[in-house]
N, C-alpha and C. Protein backbone atom coordinates (compact mmCIF):
# COMPACT_ATOMS: atom_id res chain seq x y z
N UNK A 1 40.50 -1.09 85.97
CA UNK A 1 40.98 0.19 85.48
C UNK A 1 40.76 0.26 83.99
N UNK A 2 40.20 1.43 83.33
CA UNK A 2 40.06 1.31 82.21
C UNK A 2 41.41 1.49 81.49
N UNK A 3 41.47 1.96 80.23
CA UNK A 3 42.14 1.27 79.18
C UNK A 3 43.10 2.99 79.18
N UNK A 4 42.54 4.08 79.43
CA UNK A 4 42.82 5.61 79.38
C UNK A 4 44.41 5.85 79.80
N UNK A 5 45.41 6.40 79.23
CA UNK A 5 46.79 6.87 79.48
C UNK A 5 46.61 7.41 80.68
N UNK A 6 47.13 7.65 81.41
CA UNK A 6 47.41 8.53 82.52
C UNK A 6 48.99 8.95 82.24
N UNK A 7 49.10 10.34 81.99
CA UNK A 7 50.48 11.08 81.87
C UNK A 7 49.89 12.57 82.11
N UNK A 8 49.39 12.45 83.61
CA UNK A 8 49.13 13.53 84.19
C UNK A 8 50.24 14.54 84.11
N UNK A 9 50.40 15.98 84.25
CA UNK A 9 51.71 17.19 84.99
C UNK A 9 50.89 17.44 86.55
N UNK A 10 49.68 16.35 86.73
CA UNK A 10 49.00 16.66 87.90
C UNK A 10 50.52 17.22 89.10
N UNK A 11 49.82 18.42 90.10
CA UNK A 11 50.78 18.62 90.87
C UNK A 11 51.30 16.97 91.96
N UNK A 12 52.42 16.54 91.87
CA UNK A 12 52.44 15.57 93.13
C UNK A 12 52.34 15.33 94.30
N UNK A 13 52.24 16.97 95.10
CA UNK A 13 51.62 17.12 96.56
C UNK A 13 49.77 16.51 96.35
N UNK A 14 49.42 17.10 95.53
CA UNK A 14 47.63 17.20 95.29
C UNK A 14 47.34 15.48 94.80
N UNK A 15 47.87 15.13 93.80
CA UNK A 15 48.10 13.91 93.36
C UNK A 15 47.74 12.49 94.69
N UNK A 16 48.79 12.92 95.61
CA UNK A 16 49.17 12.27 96.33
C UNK A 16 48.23 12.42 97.38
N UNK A 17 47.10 13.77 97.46
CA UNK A 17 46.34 13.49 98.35
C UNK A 17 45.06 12.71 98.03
N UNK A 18 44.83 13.02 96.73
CA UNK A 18 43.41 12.39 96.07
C UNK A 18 42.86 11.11 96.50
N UNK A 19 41.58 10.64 96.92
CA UNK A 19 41.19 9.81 97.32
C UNK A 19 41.10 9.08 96.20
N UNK A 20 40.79 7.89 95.36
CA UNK A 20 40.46 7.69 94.14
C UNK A 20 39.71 6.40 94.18
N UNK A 21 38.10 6.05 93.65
CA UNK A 21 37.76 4.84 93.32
C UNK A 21 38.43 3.40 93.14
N UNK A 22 37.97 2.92 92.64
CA UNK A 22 38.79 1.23 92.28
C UNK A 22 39.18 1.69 90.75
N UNK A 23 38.20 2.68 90.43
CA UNK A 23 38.70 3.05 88.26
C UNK A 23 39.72 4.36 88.34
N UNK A 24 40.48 4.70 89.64
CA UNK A 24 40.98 5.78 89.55
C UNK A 24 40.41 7.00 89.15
N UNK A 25 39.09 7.41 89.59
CA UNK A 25 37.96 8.72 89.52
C UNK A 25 37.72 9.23 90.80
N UNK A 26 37.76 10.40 90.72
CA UNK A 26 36.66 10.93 91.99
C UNK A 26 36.05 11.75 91.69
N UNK A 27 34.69 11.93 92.24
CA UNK A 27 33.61 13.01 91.70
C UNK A 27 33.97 13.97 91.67
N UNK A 28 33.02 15.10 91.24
CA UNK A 28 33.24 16.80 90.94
C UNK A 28 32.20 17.09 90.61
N UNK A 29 32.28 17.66 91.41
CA UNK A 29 30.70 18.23 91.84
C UNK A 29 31.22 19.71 91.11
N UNK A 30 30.42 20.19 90.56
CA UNK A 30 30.03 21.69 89.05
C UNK A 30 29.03 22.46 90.08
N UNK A 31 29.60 23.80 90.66
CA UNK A 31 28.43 24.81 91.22
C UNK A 31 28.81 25.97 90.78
N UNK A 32 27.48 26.70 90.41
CA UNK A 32 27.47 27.98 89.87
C UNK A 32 28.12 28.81 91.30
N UNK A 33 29.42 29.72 90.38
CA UNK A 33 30.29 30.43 91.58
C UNK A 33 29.61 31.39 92.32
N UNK A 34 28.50 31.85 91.92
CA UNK A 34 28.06 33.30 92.13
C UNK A 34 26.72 32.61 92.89
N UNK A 35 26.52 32.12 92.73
CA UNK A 35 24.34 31.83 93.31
C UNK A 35 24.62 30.86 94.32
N UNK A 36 25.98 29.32 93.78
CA UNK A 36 25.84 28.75 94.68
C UNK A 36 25.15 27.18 94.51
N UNK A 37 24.32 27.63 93.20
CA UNK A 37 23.42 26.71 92.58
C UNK A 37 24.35 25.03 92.43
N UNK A 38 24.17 24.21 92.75
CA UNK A 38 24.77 22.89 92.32
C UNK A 38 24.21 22.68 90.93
N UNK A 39 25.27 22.23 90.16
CA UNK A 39 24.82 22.17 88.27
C UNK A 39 24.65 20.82 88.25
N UNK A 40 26.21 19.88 88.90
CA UNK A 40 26.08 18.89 87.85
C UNK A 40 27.11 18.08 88.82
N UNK A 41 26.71 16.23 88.83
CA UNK A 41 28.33 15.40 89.28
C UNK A 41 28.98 15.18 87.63
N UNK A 42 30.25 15.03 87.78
CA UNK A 42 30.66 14.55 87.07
C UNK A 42 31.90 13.73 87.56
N UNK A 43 33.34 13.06 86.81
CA UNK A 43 34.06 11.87 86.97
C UNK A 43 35.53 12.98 86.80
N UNK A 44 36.10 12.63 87.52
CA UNK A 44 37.56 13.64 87.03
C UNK A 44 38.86 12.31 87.07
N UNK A 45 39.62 12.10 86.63
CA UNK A 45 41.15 11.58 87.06
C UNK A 45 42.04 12.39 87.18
N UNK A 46 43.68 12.11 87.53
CA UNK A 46 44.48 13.00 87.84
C UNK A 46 44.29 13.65 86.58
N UNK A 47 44.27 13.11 84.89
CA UNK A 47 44.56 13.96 83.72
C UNK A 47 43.32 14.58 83.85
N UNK A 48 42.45 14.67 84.21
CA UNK A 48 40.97 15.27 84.16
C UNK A 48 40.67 16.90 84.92
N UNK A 49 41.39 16.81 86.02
CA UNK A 49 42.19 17.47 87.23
C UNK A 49 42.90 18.17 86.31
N UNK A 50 43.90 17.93 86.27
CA UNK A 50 45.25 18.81 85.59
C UNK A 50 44.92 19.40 84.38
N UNK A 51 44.21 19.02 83.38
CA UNK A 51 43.28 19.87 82.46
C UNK A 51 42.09 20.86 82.73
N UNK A 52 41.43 20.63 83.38
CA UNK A 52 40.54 21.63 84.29
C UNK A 52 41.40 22.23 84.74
N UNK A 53 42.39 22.13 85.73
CA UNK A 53 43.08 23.40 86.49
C UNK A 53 44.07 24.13 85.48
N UNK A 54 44.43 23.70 84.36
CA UNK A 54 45.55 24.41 83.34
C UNK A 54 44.64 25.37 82.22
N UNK A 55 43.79 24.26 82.08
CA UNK A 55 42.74 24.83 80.64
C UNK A 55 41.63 26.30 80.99
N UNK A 56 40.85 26.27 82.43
CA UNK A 56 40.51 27.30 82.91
C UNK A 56 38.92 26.75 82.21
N UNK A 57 38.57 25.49 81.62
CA UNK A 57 37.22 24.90 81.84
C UNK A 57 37.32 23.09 82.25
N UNK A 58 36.27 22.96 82.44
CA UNK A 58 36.15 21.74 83.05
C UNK A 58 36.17 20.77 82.22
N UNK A 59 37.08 19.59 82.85
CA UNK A 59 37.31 18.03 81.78
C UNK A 59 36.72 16.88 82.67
N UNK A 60 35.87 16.38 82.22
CA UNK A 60 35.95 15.23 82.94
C UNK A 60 36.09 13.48 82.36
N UNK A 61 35.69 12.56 83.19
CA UNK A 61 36.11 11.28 82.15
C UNK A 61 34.47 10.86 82.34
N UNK A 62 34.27 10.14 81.08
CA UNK A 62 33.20 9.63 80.55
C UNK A 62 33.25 8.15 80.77
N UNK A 63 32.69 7.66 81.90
CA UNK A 63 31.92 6.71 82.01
C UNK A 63 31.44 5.64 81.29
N UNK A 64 30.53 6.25 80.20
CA UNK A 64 30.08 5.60 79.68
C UNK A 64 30.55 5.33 77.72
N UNK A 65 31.49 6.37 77.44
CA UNK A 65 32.28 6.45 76.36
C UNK A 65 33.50 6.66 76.37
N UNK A 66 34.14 6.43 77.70
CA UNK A 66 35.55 5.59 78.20
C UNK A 66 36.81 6.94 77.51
N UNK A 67 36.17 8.03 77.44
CA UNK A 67 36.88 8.92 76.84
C UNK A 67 36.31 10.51 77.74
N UNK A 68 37.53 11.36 77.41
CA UNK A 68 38.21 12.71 78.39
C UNK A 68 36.58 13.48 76.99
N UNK A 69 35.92 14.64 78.14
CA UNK A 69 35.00 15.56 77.43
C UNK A 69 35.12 16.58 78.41
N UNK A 70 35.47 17.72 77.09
CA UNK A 70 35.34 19.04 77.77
C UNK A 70 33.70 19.54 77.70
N UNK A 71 33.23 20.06 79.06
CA UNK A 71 32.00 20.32 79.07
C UNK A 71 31.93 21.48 78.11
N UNK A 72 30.83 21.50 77.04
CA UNK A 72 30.42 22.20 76.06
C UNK A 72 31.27 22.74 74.84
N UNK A 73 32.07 21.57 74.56
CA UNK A 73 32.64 21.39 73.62
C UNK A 73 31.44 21.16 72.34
N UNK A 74 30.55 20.46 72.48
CA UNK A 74 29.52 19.76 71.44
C UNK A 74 28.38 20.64 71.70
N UNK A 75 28.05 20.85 72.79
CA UNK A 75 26.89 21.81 73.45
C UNK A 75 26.74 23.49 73.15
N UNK A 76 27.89 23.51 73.53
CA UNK A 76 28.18 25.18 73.80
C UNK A 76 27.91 25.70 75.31
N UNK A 77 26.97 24.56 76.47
CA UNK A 77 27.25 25.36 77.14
C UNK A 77 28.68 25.32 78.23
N UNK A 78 29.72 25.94 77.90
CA UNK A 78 30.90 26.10 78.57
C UNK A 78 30.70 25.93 80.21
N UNK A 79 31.51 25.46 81.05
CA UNK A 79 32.15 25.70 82.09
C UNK A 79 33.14 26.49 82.61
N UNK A 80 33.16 27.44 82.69
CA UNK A 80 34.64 28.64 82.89
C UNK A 80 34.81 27.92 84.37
N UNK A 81 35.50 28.25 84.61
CA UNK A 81 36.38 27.15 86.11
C UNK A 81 36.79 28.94 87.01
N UNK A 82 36.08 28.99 88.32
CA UNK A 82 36.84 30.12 88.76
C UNK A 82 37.27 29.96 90.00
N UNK A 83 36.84 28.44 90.52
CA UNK A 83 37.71 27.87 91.60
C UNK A 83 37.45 26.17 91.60
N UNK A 84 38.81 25.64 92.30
CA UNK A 84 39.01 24.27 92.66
C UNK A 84 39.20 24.04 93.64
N UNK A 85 38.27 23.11 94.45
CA UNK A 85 38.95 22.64 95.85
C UNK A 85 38.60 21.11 96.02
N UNK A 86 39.17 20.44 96.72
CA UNK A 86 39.26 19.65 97.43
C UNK A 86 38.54 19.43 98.87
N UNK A 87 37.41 18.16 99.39
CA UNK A 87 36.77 18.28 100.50
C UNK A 87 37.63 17.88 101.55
N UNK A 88 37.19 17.84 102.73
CA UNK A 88 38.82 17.57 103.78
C UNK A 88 38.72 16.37 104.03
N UNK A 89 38.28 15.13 103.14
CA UNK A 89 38.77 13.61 103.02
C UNK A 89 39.44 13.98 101.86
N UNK A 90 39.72 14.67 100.48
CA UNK A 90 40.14 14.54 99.55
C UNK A 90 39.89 13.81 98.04
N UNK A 91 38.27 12.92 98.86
CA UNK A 91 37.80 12.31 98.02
C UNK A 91 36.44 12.84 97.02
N UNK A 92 36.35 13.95 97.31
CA UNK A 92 35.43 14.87 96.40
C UNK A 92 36.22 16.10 95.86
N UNK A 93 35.93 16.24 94.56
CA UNK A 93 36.22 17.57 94.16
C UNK A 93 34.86 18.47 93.78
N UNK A 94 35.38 19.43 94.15
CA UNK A 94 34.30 21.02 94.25
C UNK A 94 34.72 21.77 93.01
N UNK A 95 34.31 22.41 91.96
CA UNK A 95 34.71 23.11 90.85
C UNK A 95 33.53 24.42 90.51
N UNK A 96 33.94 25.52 91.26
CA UNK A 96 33.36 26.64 91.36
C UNK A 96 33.07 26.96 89.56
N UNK A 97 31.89 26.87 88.88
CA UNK A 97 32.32 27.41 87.48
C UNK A 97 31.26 28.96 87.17
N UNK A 98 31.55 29.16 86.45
CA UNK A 98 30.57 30.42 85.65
C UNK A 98 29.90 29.37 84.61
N UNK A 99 28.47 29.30 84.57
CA UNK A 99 27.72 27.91 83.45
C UNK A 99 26.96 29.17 82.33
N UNK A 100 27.91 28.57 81.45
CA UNK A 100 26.82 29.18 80.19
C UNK A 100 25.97 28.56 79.47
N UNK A 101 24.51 28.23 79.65
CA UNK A 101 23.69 27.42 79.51
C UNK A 101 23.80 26.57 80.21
N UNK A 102 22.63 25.43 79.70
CA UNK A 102 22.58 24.50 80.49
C UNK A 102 23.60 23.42 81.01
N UNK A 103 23.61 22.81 81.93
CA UNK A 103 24.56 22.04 82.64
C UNK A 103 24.55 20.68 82.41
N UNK A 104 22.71 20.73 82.49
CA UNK A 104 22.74 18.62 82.35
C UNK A 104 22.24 18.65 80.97
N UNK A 105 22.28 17.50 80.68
CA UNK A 105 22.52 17.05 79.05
C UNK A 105 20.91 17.16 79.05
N UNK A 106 19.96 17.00 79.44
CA UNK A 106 19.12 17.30 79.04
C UNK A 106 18.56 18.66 78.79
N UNK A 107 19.20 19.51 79.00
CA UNK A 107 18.90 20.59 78.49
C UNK A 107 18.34 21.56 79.96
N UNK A 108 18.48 20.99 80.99
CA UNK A 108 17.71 21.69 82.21
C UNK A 108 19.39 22.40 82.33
N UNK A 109 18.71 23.64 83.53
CA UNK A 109 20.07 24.25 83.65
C UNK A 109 20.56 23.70 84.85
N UNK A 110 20.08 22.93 85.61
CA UNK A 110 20.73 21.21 86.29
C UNK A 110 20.33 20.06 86.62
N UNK A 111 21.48 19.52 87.09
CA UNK A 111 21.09 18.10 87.15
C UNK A 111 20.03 17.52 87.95
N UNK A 112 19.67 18.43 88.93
CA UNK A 112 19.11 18.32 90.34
C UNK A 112 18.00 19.05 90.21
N UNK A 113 17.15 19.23 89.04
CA UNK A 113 16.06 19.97 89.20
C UNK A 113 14.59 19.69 89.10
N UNK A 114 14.70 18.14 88.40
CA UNK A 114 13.44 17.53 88.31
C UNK A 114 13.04 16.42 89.30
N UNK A 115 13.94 15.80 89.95
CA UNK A 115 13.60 14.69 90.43
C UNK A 115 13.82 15.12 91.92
N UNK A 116 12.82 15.93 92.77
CA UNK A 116 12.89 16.14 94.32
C UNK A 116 12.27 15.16 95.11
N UNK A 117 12.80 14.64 96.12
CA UNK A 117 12.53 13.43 96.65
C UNK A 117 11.65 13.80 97.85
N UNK A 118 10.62 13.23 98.31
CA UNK A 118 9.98 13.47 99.83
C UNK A 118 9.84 12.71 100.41
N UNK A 119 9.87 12.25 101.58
CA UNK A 119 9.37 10.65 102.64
C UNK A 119 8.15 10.00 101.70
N UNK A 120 8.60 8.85 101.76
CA UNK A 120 7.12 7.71 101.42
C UNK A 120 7.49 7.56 100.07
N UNK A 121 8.32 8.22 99.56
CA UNK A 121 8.54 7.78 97.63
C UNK A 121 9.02 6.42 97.43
């Protein structure tokens, strides 16, 4: 478990359903609300969760710099949040957003747009 506070207001019904890794994460999957488009995975915890659903954009936890980032805080391109759900194991989260600009850090408007896979690769 990393080193990160947890002092979620996460709800305790929802809390209590969450599936969660061995680091206390579960994915979240970022789709454009309107097209449908898949943007982006990203890492949520309960505080990650409970900021996305209070704040009205998306938080997730960083992996690799062990610290909470609001998407397009540094970027600009925002995540507006216009729905949250839960898959029916509980171990994925779904986060309906409105994407203003691009989604993946490289600058594509997603994550899923360069690398298409076919038999024999």
């Amino acid at each position: 478990m990393s080193s990160r506070v947890l002092d979620s207001q996460l709800d305790p019904a929802v809390a209590a359903r969450l599936k969660r890794d061995a680091d206390g994460l579960v994915p979240a999957i970022a789709q454009q609300y309107d097209t449908g488009e898949v943007l982006m995975l990203g890492w949520m915890d309960d505080e990650a969760l409970h900021r996305t659903l209070t704040t009205g954009r998306c938080t997730y936890w960083s992996r690799s710099r062990q610290e909470y980032w609001v998407k397009g805080d540094t970027s600009g391109h925002v995540q507006h949040v216009k729905s949250v759900a839960l898959d029916c194991d509980a171990d994925t989260i779904l986060v309906k957003v409105d994407q203003v600009g691009a989604a993946c850090h490289t600058g594509a408007r997603t994550c899923f747009d360069e690398d298409v896979l076919t038999e024999g690769q």
